[in-house]
N, C-alpha and C. Protein backbone atom coordinates (compact mmCIF):
# COMPACT_ATOMS: atom_id res chain seq x y z
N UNK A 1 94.97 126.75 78.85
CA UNK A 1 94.16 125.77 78.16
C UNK A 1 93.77 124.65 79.12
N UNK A 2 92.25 124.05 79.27
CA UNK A 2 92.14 123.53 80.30
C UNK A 2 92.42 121.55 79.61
N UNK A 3 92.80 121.26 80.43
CA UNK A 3 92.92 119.22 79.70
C UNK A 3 92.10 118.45 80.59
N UNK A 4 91.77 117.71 80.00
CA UNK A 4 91.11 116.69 80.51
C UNK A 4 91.81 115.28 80.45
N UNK A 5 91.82 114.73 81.58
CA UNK A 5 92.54 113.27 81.26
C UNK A 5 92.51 112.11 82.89
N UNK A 6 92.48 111.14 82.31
CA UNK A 6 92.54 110.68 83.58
C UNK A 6 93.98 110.33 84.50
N UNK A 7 93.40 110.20 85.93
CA UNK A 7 94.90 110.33 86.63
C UNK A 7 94.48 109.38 87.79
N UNK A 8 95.15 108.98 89.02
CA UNK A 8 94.77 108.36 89.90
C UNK A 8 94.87 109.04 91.15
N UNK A 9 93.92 109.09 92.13
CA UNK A 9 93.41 109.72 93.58
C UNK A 9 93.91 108.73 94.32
N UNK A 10 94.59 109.11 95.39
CA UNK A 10 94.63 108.42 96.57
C UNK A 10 93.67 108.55 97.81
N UNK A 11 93.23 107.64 98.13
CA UNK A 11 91.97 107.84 99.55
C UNK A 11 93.40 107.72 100.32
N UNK A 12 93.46 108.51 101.52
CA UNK A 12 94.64 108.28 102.58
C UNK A 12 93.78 108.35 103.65
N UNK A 13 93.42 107.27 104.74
CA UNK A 13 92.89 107.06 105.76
C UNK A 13 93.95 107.87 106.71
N UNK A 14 92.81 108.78 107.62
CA UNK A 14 93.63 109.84 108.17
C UNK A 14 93.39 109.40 109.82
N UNK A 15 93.93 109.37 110.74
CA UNK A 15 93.77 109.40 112.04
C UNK A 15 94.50 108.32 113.02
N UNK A 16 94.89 107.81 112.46
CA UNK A 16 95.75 106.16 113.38
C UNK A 16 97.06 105.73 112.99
N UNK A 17 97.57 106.93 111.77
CA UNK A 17 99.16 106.61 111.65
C UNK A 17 100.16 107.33 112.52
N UNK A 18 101.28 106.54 112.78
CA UNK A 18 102.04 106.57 114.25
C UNK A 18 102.96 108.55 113.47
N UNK A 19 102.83 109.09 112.58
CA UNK A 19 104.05 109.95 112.69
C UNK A 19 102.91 111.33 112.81
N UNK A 20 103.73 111.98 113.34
CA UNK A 20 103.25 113.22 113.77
C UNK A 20 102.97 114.36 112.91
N UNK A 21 103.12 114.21 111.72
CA UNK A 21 103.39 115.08 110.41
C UNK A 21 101.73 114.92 109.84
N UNK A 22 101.33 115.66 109.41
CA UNK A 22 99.83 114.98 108.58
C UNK A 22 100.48 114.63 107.28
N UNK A 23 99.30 113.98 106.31
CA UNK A 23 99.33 113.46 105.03
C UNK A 23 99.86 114.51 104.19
N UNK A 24 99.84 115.98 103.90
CA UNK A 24 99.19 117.05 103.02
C UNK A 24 100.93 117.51 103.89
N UNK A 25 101.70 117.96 105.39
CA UNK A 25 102.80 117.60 105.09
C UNK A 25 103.77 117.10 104.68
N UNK A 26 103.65 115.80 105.18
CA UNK A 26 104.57 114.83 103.88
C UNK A 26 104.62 114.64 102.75
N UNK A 27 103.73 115.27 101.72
CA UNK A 27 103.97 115.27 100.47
C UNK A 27 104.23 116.73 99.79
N UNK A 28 104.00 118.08 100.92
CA UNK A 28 104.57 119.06 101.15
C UNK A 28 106.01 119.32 100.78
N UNK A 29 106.80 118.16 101.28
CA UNK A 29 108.26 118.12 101.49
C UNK A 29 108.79 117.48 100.38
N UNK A 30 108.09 116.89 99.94
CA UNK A 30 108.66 115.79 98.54
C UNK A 30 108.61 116.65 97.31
N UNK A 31 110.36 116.55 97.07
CA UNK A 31 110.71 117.04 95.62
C UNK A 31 109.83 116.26 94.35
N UNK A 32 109.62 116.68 93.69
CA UNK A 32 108.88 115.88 92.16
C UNK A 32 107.10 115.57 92.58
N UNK A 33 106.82 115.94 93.46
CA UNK A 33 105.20 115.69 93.99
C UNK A 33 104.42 116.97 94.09
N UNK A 34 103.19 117.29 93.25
CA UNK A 34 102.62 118.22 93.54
C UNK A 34 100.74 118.67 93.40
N UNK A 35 100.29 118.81 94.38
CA UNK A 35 98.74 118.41 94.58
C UNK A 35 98.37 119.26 93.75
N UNK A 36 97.31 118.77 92.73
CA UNK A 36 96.64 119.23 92.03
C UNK A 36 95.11 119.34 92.55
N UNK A 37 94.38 118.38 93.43
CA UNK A 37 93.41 118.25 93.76
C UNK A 37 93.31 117.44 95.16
N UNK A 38 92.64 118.48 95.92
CA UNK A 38 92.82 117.96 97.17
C UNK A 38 91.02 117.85 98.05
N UNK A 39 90.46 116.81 98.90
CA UNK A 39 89.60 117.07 99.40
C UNK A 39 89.30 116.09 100.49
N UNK A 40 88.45 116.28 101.58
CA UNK A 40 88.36 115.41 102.59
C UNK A 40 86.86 115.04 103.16
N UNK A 41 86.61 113.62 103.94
CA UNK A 41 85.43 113.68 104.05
C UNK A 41 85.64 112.66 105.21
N UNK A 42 84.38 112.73 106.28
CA UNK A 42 84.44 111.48 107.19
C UNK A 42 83.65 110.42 106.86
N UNK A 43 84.51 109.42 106.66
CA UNK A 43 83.91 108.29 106.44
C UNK A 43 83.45 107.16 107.14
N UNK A 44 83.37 105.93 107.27
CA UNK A 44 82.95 105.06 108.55
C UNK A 44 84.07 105.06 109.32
N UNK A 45 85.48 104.91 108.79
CA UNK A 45 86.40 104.54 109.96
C UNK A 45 86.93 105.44 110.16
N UNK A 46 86.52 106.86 109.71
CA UNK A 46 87.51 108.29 110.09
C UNK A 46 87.17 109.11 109.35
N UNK A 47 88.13 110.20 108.96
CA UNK A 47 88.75 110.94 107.95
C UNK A 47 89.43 110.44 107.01
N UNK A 48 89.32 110.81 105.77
CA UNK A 48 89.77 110.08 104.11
C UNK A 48 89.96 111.63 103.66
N UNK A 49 91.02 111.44 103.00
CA UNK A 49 91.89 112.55 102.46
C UNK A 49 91.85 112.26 101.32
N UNK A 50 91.18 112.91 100.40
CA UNK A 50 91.34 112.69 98.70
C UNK A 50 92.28 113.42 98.00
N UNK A 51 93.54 112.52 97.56
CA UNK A 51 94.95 113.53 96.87
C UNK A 51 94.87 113.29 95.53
N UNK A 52 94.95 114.14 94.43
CA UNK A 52 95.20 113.73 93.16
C UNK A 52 96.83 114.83 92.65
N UNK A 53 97.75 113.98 92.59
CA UNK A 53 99.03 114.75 92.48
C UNK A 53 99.96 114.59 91.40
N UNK A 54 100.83 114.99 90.72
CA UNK A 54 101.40 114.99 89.74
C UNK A 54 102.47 113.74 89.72
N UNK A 55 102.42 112.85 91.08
CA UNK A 55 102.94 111.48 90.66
C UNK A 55 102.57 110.65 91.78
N UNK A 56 101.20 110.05 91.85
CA UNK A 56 100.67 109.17 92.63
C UNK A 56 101.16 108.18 93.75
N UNK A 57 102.56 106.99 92.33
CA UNK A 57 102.69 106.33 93.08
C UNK A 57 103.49 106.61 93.61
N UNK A 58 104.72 107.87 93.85
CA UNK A 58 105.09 108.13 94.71
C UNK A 58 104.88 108.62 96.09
N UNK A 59 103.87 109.55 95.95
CA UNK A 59 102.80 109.77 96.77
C UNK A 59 102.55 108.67 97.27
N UNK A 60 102.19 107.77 97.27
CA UNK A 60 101.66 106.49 98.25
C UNK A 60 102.82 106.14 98.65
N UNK A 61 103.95 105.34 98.24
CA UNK A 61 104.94 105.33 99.01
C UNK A 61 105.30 105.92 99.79
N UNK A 62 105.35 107.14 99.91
CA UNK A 62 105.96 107.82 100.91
C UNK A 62 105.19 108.09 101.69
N UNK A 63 103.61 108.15 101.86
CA UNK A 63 102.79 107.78 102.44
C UNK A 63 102.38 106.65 103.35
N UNK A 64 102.86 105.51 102.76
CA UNK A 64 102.81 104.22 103.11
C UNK A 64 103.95 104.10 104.16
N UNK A 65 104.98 104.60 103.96
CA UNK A 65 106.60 104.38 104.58
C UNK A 65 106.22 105.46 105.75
N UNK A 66 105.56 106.31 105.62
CA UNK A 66 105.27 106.97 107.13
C UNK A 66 103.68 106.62 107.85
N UNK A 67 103.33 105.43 107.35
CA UNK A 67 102.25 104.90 108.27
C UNK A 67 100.57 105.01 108.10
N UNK A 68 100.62 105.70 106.64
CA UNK A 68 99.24 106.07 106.22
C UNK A 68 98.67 104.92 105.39
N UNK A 69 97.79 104.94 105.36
CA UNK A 69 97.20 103.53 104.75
C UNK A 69 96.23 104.15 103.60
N UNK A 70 96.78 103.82 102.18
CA UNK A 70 96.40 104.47 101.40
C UNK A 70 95.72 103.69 100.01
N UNK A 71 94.13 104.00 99.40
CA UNK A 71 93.94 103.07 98.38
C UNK A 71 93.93 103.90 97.20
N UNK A 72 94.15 103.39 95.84
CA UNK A 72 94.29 104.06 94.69
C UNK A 72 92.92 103.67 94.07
N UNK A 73 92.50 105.18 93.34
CA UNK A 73 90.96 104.88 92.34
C UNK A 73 91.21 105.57 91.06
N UNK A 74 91.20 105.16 89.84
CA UNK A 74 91.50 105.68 89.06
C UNK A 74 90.06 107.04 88.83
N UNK A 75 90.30 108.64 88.23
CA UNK A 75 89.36 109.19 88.06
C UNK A 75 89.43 110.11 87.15
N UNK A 76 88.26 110.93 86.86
CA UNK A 76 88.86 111.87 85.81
C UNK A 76 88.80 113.27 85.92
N UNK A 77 90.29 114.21 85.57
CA UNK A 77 90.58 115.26 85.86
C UNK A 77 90.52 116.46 85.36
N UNK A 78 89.88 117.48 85.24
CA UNK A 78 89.07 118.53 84.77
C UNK A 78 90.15 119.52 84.48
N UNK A 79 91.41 120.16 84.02
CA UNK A 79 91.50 121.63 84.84
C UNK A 79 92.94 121.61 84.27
N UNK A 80 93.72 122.59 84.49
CA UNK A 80 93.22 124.01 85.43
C UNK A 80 92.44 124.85 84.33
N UNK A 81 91.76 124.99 85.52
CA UNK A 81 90.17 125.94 84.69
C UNK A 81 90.32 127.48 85.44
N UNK A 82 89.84 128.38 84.66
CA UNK A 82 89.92 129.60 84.54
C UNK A 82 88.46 130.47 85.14
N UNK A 83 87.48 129.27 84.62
CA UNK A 83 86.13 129.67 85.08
C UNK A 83 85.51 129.04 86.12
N UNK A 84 84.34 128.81 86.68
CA UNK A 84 83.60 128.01 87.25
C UNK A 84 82.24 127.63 86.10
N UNK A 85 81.68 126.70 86.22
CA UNK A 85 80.30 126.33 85.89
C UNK A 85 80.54 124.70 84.56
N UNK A 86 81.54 124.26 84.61
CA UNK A 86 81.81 123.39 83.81
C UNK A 86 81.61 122.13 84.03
N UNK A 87 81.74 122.03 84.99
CA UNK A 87 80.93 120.63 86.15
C UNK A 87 79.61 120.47 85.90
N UNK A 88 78.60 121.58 85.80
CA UNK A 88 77.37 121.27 85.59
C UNK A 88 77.30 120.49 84.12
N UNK A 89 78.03 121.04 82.90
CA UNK A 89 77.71 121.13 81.88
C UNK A 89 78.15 119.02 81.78
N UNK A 90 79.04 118.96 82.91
CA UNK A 90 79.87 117.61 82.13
C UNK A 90 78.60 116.65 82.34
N UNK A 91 77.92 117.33 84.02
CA UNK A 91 77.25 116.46 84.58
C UNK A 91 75.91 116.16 83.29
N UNK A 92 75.58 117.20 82.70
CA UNK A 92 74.89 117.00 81.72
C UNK A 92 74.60 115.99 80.84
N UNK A 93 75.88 115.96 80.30
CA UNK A 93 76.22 115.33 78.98
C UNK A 93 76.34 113.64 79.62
N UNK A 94 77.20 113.31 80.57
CA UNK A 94 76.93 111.86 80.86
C UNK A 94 76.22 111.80 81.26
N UNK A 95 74.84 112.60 82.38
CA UNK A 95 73.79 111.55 82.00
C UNK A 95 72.66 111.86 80.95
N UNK A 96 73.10 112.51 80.08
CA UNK A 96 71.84 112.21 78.42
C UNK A 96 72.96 110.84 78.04
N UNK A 97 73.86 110.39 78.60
CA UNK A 97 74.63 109.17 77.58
C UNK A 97 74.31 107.94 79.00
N UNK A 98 73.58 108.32 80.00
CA UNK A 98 73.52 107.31 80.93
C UNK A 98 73.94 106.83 81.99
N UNK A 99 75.88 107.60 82.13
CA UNK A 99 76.52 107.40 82.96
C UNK A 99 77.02 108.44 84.23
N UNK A 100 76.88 107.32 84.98
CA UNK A 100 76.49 107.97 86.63
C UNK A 100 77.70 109.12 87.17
N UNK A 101 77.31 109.85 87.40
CA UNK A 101 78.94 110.15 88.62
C UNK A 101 78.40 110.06 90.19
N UNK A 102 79.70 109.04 90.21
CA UNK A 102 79.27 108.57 91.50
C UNK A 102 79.98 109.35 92.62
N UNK A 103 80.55 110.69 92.15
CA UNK A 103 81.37 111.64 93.29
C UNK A 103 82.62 112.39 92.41
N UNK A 104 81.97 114.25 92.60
CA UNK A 104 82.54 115.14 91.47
C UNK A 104 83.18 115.69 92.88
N UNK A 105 84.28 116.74 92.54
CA UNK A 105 84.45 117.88 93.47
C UNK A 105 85.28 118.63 92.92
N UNK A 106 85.19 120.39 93.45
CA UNK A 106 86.24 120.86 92.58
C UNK A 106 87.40 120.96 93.92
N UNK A 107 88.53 121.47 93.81
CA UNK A 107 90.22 121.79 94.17
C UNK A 107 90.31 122.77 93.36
N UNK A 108 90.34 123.58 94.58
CA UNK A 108 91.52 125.04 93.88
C UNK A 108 92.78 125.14 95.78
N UNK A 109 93.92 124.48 94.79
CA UNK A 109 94.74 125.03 95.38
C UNK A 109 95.85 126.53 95.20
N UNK A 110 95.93 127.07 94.47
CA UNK A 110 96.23 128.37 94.22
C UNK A 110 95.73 128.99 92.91
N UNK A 111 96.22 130.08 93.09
CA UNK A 111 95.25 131.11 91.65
C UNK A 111 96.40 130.39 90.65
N UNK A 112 94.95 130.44 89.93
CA UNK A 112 95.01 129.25 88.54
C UNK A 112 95.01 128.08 88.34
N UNK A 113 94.89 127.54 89.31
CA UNK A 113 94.81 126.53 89.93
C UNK A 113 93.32 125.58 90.46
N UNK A 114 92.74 125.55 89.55
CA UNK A 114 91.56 124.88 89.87
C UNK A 114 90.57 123.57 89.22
N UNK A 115 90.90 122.89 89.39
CA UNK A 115 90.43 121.34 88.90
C UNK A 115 89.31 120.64 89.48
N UNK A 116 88.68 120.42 88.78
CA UNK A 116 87.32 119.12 88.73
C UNK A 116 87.93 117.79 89.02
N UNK A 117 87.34 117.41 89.64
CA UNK A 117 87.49 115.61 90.06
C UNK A 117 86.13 115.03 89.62
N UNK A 118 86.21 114.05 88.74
CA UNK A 118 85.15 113.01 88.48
C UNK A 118 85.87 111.35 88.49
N UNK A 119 84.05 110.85 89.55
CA UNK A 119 84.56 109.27 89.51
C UNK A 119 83.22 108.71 89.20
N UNK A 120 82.56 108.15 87.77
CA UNK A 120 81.90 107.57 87.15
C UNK A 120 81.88 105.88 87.66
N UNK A 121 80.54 105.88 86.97
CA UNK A 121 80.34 104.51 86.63
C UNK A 121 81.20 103.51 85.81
N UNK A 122 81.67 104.35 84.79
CA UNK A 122 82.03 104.13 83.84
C UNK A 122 82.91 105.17 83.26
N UNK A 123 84.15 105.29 83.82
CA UNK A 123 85.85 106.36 83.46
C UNK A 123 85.91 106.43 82.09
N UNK A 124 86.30 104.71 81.43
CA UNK A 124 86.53 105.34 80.51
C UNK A 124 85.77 105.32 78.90
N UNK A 125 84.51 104.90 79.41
CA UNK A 125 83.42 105.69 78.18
C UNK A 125 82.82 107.30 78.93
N UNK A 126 83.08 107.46 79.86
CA UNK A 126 83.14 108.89 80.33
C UNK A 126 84.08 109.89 79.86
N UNK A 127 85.52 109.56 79.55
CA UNK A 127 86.39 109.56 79.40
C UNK A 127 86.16 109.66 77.74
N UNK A 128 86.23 108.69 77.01
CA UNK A 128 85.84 108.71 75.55
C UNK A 128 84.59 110.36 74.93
N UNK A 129 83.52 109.96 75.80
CA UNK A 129 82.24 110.66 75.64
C UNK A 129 82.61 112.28 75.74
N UNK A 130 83.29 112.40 76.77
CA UNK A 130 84.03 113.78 76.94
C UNK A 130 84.76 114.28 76.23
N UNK A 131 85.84 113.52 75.46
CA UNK A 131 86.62 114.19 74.85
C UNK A 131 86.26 114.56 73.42
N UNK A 132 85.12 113.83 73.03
CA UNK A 132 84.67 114.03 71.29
C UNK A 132 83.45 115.14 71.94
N UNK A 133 83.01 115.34 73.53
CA UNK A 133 81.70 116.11 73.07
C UNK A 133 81.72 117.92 72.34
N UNK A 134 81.27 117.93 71.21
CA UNK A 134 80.88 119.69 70.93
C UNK A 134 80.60 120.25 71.93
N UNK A 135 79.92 119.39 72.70
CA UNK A 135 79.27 120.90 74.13
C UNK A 135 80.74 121.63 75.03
N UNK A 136 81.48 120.24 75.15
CA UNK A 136 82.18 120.67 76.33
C UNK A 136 83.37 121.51 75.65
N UNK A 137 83.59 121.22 74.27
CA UNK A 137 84.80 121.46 73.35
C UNK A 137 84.53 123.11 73.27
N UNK A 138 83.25 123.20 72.51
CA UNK A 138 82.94 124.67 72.73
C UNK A 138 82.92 125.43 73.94
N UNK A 139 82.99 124.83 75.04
CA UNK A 139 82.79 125.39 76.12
C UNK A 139 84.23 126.17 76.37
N UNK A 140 85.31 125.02 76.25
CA UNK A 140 87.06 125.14 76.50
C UNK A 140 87.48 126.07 75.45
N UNK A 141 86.99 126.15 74.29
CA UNK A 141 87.13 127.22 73.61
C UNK A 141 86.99 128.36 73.40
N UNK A 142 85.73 128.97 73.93
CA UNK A 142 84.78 130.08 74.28
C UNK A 142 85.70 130.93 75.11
N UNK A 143 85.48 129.79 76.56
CA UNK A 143 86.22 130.10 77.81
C UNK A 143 87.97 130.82 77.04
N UNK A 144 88.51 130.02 76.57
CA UNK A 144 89.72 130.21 76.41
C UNK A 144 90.23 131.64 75.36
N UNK A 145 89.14 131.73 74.75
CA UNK A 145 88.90 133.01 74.23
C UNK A 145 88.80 134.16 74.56
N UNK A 146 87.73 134.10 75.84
CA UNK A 146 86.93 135.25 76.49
C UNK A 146 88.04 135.32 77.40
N UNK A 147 89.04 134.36 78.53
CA UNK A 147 90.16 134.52 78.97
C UNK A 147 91.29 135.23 78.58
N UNK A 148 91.22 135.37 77.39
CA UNK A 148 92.45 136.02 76.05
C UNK A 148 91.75 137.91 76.05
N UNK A 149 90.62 137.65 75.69
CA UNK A 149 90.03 138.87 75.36
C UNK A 149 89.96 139.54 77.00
N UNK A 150 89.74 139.55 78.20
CA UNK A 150 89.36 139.64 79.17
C UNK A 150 90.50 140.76 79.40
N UNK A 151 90.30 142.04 80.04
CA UNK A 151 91.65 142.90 80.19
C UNK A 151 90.74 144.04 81.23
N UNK A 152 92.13 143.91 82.86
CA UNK A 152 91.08 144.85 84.07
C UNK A 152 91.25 145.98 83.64
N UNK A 153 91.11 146.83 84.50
CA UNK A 153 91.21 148.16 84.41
C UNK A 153 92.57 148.56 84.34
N UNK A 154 93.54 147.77 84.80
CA UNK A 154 94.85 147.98 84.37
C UNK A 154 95.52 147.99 83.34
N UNK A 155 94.69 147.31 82.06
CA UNK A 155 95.14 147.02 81.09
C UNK A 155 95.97 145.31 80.93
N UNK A 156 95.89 144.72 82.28
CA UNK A 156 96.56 143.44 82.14
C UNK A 156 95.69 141.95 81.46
N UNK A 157 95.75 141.41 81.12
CA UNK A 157 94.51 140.32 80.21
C UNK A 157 94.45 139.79 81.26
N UNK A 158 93.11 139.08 81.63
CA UNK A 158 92.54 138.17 82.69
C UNK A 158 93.84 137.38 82.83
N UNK A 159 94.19 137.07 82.43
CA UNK A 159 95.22 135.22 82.56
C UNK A 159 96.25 136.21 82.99
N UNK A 160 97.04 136.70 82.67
CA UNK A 160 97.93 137.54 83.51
C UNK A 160 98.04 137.84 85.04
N UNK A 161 96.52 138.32 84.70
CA UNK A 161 96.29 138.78 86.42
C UNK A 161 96.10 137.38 87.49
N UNK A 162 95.40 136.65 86.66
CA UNK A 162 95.43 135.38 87.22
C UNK A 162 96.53 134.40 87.61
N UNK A 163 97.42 134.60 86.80
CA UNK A 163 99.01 134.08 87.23
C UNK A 163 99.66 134.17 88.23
């Protein structure tokens, strides 16, 4: 079943901290931490590492304590999704309601494993707008259906095989 909800991203400025380990190691190693959404981009002063993980502010701490310089953005989190094409549909719906996304991406870190990142104008009437819309509701439903019904040639149901 896919959820939607918001969570917080860390930007981790990548290239000028003193330990030898990268960012995506050190949180590798940490018990209770686990990346849900990961992506990177060069920005004016470097490389920026976008983490969205199952406990942020720990993630920054331990980030911080080994020399990474890290800012928090709150955003909103898509997944784990089963399909592709759901991003278009969201992009849809906020702007017939007006509001911008100012930077989507998907993360698939392992099978079954695949999440949308959205960072709006506006989180949380994005946030509101999303969760009452019919379009997207039917969409998670459909999907979650046709996932159920779905069976390979093996006889195993899509989500099985996907596991």
């Amino acid at each position: 079943m896919s959820i939607l909800r918001r969570e917080i991203e860390l930007a981790v400025q990548v290239g000028h901290e003193p330990t030898e380990m990268s960012a995506v190691e050190i949180i590798a190693w940490q018990p209770g931490i686990e990346v849900l959404a990961m992506r990177s981009y060069c920005g004016p002063d470097g490389v920026v590492l976008l983490l969205v993980t199952t406990n942020s502010r720990k993630a920054s701490q331990v980030l911080e304590a080994a020399g990474f310089r890290c800012k928090s953005n709150p955003i909103i989190l898509v997944g784990p999704l089963r399909r592709s094409g759901l991003a278009a549909l969201i992009w849809t719906e906020l702007a017939v309601l007006g509001i911008d996304v100012l930077y989507s991406y998907t993360s698939r870190i392992g099978a079954g494993h695949q999440y949308l990142v959205f960072k709006t104008t506006e989180d949380d009437r994005a946030m509101e707008a999303l969760e009452v819309s019919a379009g997207i509701r039917d969409v998670m439903q459909v999907r979650s259906s046709q996932d159920q019904n779905v069976v390979s040639e093996t006889g195993s149901s899509w989500q099985q095989v996907a596991a």
